[in-house]
N, C-alpha and C. Protein backbone atom coordinates (compact mmCIF):
# COMPACT_ATOMS: atom_id res chain seq x y z
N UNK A 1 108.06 59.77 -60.56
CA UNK A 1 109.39 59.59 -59.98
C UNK A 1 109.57 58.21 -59.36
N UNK A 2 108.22 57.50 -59.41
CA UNK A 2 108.57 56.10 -58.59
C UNK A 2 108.84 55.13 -59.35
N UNK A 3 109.98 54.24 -60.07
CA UNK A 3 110.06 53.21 -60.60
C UNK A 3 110.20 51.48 -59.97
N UNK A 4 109.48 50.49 -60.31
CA UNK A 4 109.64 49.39 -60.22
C UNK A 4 110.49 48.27 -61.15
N UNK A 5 111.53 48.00 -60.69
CA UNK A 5 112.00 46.96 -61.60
C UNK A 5 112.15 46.16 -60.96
N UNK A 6 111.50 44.77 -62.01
CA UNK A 6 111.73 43.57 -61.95
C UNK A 6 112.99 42.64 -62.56
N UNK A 7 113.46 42.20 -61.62
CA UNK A 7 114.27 40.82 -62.16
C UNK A 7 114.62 39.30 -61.54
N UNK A 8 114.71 38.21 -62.26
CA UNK A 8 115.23 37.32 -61.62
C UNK A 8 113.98 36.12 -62.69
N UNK A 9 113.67 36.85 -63.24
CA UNK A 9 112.60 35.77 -64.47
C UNK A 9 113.84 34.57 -65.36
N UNK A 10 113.22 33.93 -65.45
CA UNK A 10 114.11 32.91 -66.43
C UNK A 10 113.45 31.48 -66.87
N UNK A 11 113.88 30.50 -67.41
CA UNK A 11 113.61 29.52 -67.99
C UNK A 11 113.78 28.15 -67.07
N UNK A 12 112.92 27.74 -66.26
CA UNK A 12 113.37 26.01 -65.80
C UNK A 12 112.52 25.05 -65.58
N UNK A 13 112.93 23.73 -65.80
CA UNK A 13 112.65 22.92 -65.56
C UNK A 13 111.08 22.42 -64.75
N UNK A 14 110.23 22.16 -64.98
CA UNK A 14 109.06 21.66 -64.10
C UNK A 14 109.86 21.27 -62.50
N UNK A 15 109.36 21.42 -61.48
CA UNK A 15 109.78 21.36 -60.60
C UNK A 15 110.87 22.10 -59.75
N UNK A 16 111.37 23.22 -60.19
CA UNK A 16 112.55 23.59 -60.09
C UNK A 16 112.58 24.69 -59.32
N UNK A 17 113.03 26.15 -59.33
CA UNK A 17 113.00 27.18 -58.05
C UNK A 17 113.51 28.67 -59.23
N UNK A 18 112.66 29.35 -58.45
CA UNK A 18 113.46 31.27 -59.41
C UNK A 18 113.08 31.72 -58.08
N UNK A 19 113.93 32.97 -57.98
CA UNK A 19 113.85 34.12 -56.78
C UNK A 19 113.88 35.48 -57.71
N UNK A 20 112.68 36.24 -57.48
CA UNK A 20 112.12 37.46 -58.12
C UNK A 20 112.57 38.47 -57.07
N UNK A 21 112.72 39.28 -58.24
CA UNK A 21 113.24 40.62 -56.59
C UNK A 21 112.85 41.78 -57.90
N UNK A 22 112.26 42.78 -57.08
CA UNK A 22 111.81 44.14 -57.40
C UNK A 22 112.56 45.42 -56.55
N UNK A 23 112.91 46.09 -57.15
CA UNK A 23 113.63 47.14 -56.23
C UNK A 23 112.40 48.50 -56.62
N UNK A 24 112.49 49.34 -55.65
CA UNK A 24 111.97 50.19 -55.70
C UNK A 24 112.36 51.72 -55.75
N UNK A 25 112.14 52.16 -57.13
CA UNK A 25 113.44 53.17 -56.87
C UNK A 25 112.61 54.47 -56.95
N UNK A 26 112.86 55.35 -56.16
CA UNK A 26 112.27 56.46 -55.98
C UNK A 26 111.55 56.62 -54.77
N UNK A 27 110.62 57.47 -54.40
CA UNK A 27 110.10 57.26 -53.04
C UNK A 27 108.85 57.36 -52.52
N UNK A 28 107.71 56.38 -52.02
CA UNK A 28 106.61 56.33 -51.73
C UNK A 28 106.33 57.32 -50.61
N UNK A 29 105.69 58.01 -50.88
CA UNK A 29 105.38 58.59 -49.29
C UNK A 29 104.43 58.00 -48.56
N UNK A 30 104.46 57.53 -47.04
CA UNK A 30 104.09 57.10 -46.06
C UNK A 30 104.45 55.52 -45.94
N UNK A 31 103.29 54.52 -45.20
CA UNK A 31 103.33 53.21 -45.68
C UNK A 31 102.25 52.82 -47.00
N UNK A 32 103.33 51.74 -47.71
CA UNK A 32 102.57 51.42 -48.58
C UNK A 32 102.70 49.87 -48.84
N UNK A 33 102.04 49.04 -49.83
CA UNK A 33 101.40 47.91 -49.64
C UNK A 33 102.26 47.07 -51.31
N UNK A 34 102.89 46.13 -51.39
CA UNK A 34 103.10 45.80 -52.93
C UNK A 34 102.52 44.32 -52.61
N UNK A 35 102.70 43.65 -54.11
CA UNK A 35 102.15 42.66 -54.27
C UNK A 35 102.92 42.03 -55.77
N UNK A 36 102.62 40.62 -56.23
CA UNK A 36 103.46 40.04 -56.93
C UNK A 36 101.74 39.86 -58.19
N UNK A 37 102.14 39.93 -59.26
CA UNK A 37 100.44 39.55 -60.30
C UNK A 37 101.48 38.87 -61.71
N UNK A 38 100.26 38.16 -62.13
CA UNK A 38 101.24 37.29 -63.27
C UNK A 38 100.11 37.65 -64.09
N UNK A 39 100.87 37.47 -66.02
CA UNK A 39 99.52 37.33 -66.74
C UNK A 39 100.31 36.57 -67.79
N UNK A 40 99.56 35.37 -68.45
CA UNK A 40 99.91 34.54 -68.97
C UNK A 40 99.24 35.37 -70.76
N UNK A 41 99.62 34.92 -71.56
CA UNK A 41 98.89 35.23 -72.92
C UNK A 41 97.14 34.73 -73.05
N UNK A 42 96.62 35.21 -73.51
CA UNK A 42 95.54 35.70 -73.43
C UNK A 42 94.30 35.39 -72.45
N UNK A 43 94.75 35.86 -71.24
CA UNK A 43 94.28 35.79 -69.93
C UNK A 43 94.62 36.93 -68.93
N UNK A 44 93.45 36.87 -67.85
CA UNK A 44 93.70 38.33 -67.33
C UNK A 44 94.86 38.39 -66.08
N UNK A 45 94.90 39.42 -66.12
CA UNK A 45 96.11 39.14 -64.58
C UNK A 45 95.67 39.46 -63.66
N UNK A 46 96.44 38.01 -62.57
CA UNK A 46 95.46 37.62 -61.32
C UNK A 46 97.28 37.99 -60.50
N UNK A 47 96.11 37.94 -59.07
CA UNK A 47 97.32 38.34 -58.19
C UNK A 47 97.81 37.23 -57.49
N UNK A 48 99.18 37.05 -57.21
CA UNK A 48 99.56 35.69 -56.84
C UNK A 48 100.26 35.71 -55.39
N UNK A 49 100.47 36.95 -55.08
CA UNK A 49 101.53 37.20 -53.76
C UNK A 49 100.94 38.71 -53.08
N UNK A 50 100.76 38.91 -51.92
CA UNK A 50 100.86 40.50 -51.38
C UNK A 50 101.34 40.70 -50.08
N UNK A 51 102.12 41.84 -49.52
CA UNK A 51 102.80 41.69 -48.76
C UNK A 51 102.13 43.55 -48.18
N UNK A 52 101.63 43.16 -47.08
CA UNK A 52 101.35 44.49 -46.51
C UNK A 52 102.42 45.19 -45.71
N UNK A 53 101.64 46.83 -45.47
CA UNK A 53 103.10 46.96 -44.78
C UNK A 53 103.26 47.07 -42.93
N UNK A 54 102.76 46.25 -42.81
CA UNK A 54 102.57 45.57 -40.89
C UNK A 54 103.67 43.89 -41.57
N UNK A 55 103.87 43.54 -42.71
CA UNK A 55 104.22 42.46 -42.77
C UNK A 55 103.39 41.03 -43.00
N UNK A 56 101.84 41.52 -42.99
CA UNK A 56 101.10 40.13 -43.49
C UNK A 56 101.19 40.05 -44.68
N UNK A 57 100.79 38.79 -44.92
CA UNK A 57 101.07 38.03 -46.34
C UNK A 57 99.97 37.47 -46.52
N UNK A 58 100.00 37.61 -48.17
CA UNK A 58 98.41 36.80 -48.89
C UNK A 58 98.72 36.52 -50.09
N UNK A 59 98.59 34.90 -50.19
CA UNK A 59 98.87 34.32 -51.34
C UNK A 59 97.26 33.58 -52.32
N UNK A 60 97.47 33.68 -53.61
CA UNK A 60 96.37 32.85 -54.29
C UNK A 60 96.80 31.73 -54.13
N UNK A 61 95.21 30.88 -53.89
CA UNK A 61 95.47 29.37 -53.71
C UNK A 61 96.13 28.43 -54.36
N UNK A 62 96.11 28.98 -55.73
CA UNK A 62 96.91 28.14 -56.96
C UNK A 62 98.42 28.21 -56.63
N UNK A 63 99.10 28.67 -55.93
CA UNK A 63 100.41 29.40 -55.15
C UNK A 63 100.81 28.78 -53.43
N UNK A 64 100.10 29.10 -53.22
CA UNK A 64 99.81 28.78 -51.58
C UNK A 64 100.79 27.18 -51.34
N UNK A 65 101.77 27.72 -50.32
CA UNK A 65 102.79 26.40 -50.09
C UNK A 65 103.89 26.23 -51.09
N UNK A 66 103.70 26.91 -52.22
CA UNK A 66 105.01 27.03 -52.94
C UNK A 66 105.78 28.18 -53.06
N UNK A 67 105.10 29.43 -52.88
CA UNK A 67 105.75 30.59 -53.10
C UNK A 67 105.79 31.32 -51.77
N UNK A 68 106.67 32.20 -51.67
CA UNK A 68 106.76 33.06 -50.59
C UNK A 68 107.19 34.30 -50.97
N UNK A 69 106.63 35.42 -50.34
CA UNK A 69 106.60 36.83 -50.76
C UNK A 69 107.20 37.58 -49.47
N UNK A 70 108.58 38.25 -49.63
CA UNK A 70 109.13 38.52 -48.22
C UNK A 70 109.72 40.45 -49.18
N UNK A 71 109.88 41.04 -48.05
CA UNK A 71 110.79 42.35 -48.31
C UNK A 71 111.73 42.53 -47.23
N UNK A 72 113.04 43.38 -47.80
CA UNK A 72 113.81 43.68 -47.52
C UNK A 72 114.14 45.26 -47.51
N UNK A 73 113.28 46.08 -46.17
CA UNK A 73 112.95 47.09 -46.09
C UNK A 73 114.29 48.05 -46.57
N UNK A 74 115.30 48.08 -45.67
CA UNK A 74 116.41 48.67 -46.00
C UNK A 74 116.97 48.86 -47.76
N UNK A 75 116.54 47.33 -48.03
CA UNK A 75 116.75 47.84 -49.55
C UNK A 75 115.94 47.76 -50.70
N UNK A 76 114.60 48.27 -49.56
CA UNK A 76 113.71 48.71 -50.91
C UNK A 76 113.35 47.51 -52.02
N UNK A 77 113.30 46.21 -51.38
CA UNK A 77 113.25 45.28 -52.38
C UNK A 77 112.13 44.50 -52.24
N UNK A 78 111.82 44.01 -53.36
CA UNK A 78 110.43 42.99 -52.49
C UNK A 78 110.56 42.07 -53.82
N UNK A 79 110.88 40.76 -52.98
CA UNK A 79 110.99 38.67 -53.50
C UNK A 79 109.92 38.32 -53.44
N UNK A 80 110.35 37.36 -54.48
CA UNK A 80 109.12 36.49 -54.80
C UNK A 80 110.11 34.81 -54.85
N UNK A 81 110.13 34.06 -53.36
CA UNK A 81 110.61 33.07 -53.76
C UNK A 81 109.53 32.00 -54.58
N UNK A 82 109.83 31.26 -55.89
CA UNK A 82 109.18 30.50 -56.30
C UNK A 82 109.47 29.03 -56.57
N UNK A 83 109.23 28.09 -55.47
CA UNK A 83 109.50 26.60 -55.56
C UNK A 83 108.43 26.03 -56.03
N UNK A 84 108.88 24.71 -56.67
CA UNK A 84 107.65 23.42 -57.05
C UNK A 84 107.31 24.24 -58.32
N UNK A 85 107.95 24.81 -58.75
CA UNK A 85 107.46 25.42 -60.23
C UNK A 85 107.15 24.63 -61.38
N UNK A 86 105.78 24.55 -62.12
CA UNK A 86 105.16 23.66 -62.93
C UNK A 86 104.47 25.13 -63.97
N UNK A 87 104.24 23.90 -65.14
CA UNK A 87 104.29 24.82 -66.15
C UNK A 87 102.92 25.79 -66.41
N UNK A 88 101.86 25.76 -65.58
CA UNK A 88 100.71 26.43 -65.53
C UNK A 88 101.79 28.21 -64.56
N UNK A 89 102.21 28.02 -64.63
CA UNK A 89 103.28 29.31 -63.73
C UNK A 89 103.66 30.23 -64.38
N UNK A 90 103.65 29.38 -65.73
CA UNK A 90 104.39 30.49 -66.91
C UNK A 90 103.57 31.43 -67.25
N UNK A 91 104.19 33.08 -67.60
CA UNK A 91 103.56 34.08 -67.28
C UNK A 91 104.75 35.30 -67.01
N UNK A 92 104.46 36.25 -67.63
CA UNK A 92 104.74 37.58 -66.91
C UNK A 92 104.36 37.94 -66.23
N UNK A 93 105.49 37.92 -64.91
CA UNK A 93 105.24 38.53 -63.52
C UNK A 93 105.39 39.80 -63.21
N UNK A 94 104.61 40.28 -62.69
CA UNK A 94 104.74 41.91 -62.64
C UNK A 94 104.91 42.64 -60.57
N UNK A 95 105.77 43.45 -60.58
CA UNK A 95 105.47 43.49 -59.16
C UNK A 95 104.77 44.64 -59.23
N UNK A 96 104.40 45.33 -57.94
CA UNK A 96 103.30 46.29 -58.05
C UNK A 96 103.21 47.03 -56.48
N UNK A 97 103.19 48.44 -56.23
CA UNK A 97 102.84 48.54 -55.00
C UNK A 97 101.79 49.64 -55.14
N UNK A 98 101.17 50.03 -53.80
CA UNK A 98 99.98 50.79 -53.93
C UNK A 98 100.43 52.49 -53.62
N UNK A 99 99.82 53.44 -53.60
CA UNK A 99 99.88 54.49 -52.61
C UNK A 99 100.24 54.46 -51.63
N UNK A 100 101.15 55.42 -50.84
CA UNK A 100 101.48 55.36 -49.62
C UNK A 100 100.53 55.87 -48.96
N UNK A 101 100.40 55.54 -47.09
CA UNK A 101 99.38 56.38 -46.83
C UNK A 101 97.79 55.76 -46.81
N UNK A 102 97.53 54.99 -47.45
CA UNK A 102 96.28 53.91 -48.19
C UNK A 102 96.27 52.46 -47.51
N UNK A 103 94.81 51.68 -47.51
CA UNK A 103 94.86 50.38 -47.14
C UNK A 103 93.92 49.64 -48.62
N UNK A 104 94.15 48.80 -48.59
CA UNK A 104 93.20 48.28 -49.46
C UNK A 104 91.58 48.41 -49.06
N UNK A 105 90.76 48.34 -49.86
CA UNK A 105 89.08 48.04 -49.92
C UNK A 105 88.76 47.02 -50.78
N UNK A 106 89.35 46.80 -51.53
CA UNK A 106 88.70 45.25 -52.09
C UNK A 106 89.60 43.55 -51.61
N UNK A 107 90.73 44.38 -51.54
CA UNK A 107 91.53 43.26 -51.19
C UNK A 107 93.13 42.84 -51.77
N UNK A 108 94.21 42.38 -51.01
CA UNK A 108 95.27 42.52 -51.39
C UNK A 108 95.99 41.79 -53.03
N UNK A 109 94.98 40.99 -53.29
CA UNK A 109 95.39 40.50 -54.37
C UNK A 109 94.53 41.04 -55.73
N UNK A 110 93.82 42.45 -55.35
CA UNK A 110 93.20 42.77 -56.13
C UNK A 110 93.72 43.83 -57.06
N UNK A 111 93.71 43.75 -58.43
CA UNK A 111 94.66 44.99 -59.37
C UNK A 111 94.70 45.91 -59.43
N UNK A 112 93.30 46.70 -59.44
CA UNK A 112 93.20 47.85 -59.30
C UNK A 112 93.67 48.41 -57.80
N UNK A 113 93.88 48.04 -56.99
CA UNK A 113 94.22 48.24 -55.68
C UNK A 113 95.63 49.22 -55.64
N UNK A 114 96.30 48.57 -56.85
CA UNK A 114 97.70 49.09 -57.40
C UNK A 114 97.93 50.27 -58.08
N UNK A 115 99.05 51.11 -58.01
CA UNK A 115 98.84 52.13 -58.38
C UNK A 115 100.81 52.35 -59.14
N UNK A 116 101.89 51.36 -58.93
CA UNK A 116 102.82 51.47 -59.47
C UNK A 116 102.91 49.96 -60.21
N UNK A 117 103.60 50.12 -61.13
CA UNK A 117 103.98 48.66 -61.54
C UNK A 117 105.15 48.67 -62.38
N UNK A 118 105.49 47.52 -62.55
CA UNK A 118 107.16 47.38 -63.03
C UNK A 118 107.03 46.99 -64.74
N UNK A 119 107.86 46.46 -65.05
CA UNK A 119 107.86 46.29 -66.57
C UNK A 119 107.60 44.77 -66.99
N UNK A 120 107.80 43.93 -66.11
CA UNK A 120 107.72 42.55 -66.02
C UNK A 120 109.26 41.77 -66.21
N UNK A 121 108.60 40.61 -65.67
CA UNK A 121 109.95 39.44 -66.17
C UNK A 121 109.49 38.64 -66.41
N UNK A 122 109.89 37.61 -67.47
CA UNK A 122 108.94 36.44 -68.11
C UNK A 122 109.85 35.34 -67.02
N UNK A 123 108.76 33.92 -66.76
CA UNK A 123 109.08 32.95 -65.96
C UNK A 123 108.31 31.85 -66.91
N UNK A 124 109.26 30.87 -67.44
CA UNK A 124 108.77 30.12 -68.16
C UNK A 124 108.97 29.11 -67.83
N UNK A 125 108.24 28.06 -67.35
CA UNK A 125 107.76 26.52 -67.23
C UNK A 125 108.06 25.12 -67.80
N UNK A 126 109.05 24.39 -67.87
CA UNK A 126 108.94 23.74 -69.15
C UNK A 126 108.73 22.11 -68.33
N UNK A 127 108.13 21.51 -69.27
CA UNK A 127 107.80 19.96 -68.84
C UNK A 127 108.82 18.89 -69.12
């Protein structure tokens, strides 16, 4: 009953800006934990954004200072602002949240940690 959709993927420019937003439709029981993961073609998917639910944030270093990962509790949404966008970025982004109720054990940017995920949105890079 829990669905994730992603949108706000698109095509720009090296240097340029996209805002990702995931809505969450259906209902987690308790608190629960999402996170932002990209996977480029034939490479594995790494996690790039996570947003706990006290409100800390954890970004991969390759990310760190350009992106920001915020939610919007009331509406069930969770952004992915993405500035300074260069073409190593490109990738299907996937959002993702965990069990309610649960904390992580390996760590917030870790995949298996996840237990919903969305369908993706492609974000493509161009030079």
């Amino acid at each position: 009953q829990v669905e994730l959709v992603e949108s706000g993927g698109g095509s720009v420019q090296a240097g340029g800006s996209l805002r990702l937003s995931c809505v969450v439709a259906g209902y987690i029981y308790g608190s629960y934990c999402m996170g932002w993961f990209r996977q480029a073609p034939g490479k594995e998917r790494e996690g790039v954004a996570a947003r706990d639910s006290d409100g800390g944030t954890s970004y991969a270093e390759s990310v760190k200072g350009r992106f920001t990962i915020s939610k919007d509790n009331a509406k069930n949404t969770l952004y992915l602002q993405m500035n300074s966008l260069q073409p190593e970025d490109t990738a299907m982004y996937y959002c993702a949240a965990t069990y309610g109720g649960v904390w992580y054990v390996e760590g917030p940017l870790v995949k298996s940690e996840y237990n919903y995920w969305g369908q993706g949105t492609q974000v493509t890079v161009s030079s």
